[in-house]
N, C-alpha and C. Protein backbone atom coordinates (compact mmCIF):
# COMPACT_ATOMS: atom_id res chain seq x y z
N UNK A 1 -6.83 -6.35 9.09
CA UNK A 1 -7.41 -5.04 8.87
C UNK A 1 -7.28 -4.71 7.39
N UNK A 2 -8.65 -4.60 6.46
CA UNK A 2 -8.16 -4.02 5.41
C UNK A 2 -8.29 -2.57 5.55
N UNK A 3 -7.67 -1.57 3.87
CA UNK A 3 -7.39 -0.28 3.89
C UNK A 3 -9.01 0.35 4.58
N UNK A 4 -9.97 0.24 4.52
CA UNK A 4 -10.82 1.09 4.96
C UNK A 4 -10.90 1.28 6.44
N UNK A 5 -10.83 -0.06 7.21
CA UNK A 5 -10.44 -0.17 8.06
C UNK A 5 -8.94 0.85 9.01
N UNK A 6 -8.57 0.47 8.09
CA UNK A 6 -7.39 1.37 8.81
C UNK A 6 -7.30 2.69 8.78
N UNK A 7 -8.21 3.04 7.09
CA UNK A 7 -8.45 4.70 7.50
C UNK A 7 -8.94 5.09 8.41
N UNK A 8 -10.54 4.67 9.05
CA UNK A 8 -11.54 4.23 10.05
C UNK A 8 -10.49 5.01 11.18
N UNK A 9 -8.86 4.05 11.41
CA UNK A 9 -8.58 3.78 12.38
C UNK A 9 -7.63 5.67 12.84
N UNK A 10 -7.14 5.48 11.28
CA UNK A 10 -6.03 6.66 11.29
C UNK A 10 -7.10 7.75 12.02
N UNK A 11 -7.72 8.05 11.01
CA UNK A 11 -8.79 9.29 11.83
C UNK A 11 -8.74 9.45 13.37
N UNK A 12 -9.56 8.20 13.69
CA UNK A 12 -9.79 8.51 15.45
C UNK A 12 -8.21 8.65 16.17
N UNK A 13 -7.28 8.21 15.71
CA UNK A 13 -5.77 8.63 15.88
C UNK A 13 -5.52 9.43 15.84
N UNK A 14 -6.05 10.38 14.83
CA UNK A 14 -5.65 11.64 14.37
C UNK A 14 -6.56 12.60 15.36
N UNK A 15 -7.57 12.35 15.81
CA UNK A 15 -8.68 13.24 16.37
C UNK A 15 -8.33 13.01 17.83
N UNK A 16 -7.84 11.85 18.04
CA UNK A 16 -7.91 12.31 19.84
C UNK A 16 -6.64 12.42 20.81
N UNK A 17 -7.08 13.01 22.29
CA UNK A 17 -6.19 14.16 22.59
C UNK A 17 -5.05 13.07 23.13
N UNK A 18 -3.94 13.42 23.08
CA UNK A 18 -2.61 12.75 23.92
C UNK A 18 -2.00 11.96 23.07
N UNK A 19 -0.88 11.53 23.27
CA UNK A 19 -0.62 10.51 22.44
C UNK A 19 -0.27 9.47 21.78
N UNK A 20 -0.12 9.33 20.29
CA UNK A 20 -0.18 7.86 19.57
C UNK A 20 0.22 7.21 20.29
N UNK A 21 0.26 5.75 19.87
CA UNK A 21 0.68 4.35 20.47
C UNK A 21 1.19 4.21 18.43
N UNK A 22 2.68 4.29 18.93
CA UNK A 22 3.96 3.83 17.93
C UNK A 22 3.38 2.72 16.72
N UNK A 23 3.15 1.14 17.39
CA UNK A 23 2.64 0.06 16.89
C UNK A 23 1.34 -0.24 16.33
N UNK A 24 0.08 1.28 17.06
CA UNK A 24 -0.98 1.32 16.58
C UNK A 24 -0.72 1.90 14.93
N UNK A 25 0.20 2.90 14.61
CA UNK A 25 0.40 3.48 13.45
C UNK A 25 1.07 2.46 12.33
N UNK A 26 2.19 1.33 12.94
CA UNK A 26 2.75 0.21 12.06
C UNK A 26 1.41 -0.43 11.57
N UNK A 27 0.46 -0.61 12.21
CA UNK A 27 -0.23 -1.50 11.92
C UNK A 27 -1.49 -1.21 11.07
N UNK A 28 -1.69 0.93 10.99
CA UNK A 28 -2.53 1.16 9.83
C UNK A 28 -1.74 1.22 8.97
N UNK A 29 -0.33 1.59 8.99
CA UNK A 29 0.35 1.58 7.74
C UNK A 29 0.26 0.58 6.49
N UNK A 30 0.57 -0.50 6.91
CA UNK A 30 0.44 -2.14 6.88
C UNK A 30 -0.64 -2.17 5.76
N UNK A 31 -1.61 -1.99 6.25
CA UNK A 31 -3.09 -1.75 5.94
C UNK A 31 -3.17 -0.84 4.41
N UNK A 32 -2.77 -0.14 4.40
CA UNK A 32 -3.34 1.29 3.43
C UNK A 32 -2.48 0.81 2.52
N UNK A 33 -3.04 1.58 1.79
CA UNK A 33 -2.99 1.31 -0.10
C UNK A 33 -1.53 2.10 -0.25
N UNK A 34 -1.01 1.44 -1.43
CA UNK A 34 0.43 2.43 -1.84
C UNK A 34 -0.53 3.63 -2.84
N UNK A 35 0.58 4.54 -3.20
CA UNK A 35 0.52 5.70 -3.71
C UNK A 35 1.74 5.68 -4.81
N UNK A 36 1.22 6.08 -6.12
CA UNK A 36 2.42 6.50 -6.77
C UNK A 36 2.88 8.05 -7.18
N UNK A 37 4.06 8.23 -7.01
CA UNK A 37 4.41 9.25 -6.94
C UNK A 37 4.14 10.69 -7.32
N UNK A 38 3.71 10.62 -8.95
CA UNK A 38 2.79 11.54 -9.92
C UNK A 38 1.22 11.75 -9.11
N UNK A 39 1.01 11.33 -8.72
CA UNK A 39 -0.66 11.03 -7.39
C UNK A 39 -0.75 11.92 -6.86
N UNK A 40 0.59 12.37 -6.33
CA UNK A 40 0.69 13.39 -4.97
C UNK A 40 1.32 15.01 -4.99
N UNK A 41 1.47 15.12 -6.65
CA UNK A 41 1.82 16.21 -6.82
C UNK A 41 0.87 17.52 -6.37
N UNK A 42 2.01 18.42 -6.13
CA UNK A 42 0.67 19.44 -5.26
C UNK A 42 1.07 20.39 -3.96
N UNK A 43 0.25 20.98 -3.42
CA UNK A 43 0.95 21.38 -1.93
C UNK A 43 0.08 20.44 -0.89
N UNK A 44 0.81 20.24 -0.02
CA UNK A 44 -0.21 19.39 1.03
C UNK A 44 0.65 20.00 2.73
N UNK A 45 -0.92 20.07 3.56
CA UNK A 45 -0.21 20.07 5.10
C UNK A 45 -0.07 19.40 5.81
N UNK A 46 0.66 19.53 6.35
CA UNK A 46 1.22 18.85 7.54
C UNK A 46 0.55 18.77 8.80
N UNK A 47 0.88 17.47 9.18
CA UNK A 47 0.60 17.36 11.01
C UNK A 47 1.42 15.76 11.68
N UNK A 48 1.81 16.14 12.69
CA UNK A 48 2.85 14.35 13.09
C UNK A 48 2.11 14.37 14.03
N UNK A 49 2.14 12.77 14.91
CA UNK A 49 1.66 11.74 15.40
C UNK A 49 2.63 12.27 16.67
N UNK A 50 1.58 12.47 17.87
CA UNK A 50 2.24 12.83 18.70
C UNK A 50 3.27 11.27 19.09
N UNK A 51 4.17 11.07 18.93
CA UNK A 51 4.54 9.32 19.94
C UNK A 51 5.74 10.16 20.68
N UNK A 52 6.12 10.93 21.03
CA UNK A 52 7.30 11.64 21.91
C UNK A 52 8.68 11.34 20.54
N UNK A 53 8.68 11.39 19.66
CA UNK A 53 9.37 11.27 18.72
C UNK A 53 10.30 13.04 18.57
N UNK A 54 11.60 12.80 18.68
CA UNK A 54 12.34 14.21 18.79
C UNK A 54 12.12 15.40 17.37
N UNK A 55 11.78 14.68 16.03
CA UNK A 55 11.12 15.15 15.10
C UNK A 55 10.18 16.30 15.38
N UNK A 56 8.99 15.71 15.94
CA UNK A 56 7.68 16.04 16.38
C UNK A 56 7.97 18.03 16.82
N UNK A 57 9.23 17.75 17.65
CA UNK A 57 9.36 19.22 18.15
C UNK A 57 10.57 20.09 17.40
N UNK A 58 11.27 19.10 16.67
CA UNK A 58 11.77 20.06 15.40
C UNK A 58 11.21 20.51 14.42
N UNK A 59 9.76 20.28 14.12
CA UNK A 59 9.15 20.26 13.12
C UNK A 59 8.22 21.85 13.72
N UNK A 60 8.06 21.71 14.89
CA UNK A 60 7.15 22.47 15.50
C UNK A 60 8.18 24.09 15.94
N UNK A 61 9.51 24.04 16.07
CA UNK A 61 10.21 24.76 16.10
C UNK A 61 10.32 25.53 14.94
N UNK A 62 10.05 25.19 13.51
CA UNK A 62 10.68 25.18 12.62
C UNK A 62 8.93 26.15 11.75
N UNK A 63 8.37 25.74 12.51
CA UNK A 63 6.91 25.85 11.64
C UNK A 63 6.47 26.05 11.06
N UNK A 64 6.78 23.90 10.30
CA UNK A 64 6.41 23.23 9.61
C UNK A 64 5.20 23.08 9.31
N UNK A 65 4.83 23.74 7.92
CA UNK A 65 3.34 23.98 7.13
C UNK A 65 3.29 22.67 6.63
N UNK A 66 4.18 22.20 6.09
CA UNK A 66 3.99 20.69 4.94
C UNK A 66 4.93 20.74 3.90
N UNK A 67 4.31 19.76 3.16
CA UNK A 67 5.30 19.53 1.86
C UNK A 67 4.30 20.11 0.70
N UNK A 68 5.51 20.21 -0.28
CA UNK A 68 4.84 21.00 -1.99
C UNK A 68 5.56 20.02 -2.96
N UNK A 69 5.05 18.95 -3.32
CA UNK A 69 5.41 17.85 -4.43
C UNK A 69 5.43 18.56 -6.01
N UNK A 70 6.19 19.74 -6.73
CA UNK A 70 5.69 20.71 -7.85
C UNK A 70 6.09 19.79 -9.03
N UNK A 71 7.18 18.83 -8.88
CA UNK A 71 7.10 18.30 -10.12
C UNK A 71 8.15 16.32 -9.51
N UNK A 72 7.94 15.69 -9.94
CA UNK A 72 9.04 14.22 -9.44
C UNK A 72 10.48 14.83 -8.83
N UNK A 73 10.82 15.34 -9.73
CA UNK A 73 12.40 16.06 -9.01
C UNK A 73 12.45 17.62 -8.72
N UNK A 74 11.09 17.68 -7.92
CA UNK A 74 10.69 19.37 -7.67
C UNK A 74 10.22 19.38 -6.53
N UNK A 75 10.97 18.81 -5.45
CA UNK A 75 10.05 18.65 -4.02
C UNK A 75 10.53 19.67 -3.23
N UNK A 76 9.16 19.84 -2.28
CA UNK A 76 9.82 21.15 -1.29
C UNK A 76 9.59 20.89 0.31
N UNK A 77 10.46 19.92 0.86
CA UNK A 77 10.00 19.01 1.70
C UNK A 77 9.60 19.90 3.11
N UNK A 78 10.14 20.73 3.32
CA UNK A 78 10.34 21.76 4.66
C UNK A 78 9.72 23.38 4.09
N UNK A 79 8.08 23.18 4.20
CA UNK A 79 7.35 24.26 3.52
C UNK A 79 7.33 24.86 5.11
N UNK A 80 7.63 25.91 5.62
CA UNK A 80 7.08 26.55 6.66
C UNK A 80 6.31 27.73 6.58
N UNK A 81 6.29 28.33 8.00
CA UNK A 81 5.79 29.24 7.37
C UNK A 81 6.36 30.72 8.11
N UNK A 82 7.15 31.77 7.49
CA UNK A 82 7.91 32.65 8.17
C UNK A 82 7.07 33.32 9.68
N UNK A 83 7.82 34.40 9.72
CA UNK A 83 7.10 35.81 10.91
C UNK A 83 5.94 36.40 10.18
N UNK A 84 6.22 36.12 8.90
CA UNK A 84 5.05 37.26 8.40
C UNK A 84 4.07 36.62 7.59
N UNK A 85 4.05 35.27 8.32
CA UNK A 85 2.72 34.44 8.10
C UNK A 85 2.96 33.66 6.83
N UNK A 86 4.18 34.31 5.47
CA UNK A 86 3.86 33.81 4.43
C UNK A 86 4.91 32.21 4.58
N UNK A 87 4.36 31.54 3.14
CA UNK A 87 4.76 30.00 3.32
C UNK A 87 6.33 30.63 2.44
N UNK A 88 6.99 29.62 3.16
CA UNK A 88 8.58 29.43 1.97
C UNK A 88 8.94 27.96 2.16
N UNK A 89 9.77 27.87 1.89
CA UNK A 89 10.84 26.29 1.40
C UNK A 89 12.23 26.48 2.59
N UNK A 90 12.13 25.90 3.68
CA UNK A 90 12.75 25.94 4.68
C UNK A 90 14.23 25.27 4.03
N UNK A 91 15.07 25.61 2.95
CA UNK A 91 16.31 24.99 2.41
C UNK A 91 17.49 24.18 3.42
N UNK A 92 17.25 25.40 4.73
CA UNK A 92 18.42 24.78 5.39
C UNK A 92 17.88 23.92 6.22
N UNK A 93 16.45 24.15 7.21
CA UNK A 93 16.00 23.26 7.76
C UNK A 93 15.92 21.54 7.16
N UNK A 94 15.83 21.77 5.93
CA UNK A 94 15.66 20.57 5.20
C UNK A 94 16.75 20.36 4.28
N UNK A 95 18.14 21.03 4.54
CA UNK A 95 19.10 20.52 3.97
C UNK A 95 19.00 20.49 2.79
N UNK A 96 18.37 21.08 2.08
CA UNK A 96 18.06 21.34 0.61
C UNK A 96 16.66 20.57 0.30
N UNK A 97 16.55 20.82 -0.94
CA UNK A 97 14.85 19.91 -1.05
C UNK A 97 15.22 18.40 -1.57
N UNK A 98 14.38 17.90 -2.50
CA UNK A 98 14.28 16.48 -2.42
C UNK A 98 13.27 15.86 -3.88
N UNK A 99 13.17 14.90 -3.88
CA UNK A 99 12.61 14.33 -5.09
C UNK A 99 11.73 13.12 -4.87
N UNK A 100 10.90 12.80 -5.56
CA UNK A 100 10.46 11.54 -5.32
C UNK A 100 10.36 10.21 -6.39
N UNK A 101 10.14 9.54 -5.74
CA UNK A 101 10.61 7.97 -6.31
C UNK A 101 9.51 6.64 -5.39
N UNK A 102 9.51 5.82 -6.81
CA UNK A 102 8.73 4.25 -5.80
C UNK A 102 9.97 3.43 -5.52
N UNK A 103 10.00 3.55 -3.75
CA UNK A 103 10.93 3.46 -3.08
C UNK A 103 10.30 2.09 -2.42
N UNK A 104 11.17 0.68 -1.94
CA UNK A 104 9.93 -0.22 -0.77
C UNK A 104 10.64 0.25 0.43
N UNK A 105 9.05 -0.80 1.36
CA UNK A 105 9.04 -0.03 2.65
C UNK A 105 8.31 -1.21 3.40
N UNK A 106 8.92 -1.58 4.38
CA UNK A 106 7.79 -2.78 5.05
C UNK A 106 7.25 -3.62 4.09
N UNK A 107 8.16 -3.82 2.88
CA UNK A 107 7.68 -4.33 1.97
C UNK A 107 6.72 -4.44 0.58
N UNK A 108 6.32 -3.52 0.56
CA UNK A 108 5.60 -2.39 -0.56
C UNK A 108 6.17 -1.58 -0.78
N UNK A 109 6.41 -1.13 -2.50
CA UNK A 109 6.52 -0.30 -3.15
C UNK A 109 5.38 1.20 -3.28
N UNK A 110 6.10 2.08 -2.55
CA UNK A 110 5.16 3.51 -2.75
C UNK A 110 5.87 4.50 -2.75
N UNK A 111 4.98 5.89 -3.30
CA UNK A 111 5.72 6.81 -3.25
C UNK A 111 6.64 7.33 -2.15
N UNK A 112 7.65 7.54 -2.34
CA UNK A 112 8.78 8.11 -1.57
C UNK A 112 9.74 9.62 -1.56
N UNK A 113 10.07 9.63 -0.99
CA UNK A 113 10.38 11.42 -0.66
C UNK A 113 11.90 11.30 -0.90
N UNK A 114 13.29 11.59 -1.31
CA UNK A 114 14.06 11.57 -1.09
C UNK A 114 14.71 12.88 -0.82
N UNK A 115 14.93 13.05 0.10
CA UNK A 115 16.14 14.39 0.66
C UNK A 115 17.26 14.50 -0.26
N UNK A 116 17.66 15.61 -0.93
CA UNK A 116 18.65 16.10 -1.81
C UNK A 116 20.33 16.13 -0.42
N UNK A 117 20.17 16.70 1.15
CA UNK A 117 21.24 16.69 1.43
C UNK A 117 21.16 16.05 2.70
N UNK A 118 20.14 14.65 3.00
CA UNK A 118 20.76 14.00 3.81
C UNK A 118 20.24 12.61 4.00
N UNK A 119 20.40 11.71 4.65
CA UNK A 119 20.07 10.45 4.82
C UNK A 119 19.13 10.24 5.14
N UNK A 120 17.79 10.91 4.64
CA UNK A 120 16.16 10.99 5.04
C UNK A 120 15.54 10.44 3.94
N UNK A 121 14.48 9.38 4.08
CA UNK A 121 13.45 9.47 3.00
C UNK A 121 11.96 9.41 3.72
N UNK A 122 11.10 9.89 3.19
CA UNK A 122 9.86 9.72 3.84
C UNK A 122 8.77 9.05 2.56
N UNK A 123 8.35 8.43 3.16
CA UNK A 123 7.30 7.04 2.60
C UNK A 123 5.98 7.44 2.73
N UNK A 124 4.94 7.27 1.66
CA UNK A 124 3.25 7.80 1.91
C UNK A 124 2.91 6.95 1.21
N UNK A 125 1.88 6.90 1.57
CA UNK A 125 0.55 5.93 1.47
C UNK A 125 -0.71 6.68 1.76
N UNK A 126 -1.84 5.97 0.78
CA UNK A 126 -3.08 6.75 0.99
C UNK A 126 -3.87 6.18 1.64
N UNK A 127 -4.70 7.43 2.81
CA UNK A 127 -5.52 7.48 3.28
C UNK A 127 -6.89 7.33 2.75
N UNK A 128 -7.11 8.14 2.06
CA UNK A 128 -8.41 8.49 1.34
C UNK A 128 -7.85 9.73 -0.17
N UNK A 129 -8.74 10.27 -0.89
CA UNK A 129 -7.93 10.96 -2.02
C UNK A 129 -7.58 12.27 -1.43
N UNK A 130 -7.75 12.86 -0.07
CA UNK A 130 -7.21 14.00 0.14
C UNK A 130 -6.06 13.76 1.39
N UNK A 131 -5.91 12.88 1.92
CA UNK A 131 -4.89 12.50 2.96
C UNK A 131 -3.90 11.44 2.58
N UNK A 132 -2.50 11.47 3.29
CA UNK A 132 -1.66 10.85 3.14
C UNK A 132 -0.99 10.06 4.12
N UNK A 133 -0.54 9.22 4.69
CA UNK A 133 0.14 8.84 5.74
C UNK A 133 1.50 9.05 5.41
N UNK A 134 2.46 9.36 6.40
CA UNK A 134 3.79 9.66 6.12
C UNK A 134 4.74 8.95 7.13
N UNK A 135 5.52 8.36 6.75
CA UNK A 135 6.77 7.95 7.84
C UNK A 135 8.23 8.01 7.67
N UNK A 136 9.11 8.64 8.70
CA UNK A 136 10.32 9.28 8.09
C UNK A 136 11.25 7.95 8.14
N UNK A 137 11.82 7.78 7.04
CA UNK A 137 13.15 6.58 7.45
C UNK A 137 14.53 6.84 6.81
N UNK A 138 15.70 6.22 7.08
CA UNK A 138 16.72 6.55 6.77
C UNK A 138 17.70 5.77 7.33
N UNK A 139 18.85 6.25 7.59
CA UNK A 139 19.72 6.25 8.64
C UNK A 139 19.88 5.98 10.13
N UNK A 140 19.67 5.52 11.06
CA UNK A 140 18.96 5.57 11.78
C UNK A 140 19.43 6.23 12.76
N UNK A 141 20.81 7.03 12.46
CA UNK A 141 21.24 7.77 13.75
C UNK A 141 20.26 9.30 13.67
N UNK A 142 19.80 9.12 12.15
CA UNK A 142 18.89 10.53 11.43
C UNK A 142 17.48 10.14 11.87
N UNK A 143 17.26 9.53 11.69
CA UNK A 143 15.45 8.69 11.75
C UNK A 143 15.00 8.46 13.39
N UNK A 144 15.60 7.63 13.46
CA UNK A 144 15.11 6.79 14.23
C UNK A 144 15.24 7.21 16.00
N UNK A 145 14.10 7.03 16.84
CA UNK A 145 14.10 7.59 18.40
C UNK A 145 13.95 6.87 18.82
N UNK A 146 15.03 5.65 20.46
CA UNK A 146 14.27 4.97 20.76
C UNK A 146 13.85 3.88 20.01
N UNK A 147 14.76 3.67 18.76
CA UNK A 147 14.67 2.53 17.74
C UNK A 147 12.77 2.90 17.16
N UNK A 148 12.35 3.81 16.95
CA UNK A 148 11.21 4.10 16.43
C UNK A 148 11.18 5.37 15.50
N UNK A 149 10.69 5.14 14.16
CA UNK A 149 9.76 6.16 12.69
C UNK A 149 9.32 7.15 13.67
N UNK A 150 9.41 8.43 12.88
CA UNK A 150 8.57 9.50 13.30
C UNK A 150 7.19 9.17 11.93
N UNK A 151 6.26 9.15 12.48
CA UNK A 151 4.78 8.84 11.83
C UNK A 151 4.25 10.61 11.52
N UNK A 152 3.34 10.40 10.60
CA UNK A 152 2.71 12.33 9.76
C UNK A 152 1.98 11.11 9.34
N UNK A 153 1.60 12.75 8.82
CA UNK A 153 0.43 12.89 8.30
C UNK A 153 -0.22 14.10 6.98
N UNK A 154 -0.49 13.99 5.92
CA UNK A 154 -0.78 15.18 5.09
C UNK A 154 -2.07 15.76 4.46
N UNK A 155 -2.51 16.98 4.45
CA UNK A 155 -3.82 17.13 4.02
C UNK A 155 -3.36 17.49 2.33
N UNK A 156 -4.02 17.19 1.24
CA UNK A 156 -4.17 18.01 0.45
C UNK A 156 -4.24 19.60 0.25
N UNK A 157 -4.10 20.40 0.29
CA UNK A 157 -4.50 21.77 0.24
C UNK A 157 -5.40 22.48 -0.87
């Protein structure tokens, strides 16, 4: 599969109802182009890959708008969004914010997310110039469900 291909693929992933298949997402990952870090500066939203991943409903508890990349060591990983509709920087949800770095991953070097207060990094790769693919890794008593990545996704804003 090359990268176009796999965007092709992410989409109809992204568009239809119920959900992902875990190995279908390893395998656009695989596929897609790295990203370097300065690329992705910006605010961007959020959305995860349904795979029953325990993430998926902390994220949704928490409600998780996206990330705000404002400068390499200016990340605002846990953008939600309060009661009164407006966006903030979820500090404690996200254990403080985070920074980014070309981190490898499955063997490629791409932009990477690093958490300021815990054993999280999240990995992107591009979709196309307004989307991102995202996958959380770390630790794996932190990361990992079921020995499986929680998989995202990001829009530009």
């Amino acid at each position: 599969m090359n990268a176009i291909q796999a965007a092709a693929r992410f989409g109809i992933i992204r568009e239809a109802e119920g959900p992902a298949v875990h190995d279908n997402l390893e395998e656009i990952w695989d596929a897609l182009e790295t990203v370097r870090p300065e690329e992705i500066l910006g605010q961007w939203r959020g959305f995860a890959f349904d795979t029953g991943h325990r993430v998926h409903a902390l994220l949704d508890g928490a409600r998780w708008y996206g990330k705000r990349f404002d400068a390499l060591d200016d990340v605002k990983p846990m953008v939600c969004r309060g009661e009164d509709g407006e966006l903030f920087s979820d500090v404690a949800a996200g254990r403080g914010e985070a920074s980014l770095w070309n981190i490898e991953f499955r063997g490629q070097v791409t932009a990477s997310m690093v958490y300021d207060g815990q054993a999280v990094i999240d990995h992107f790769k591009r979709v196309d110039d307004r989307t991102l693919m995202g996958v959380m890794n770390g630790k794996a008593r932190w990361v990992l469900d079921r020995g499986r990545h929680f998989w995202f996704g990001l829009e530009r804003d």
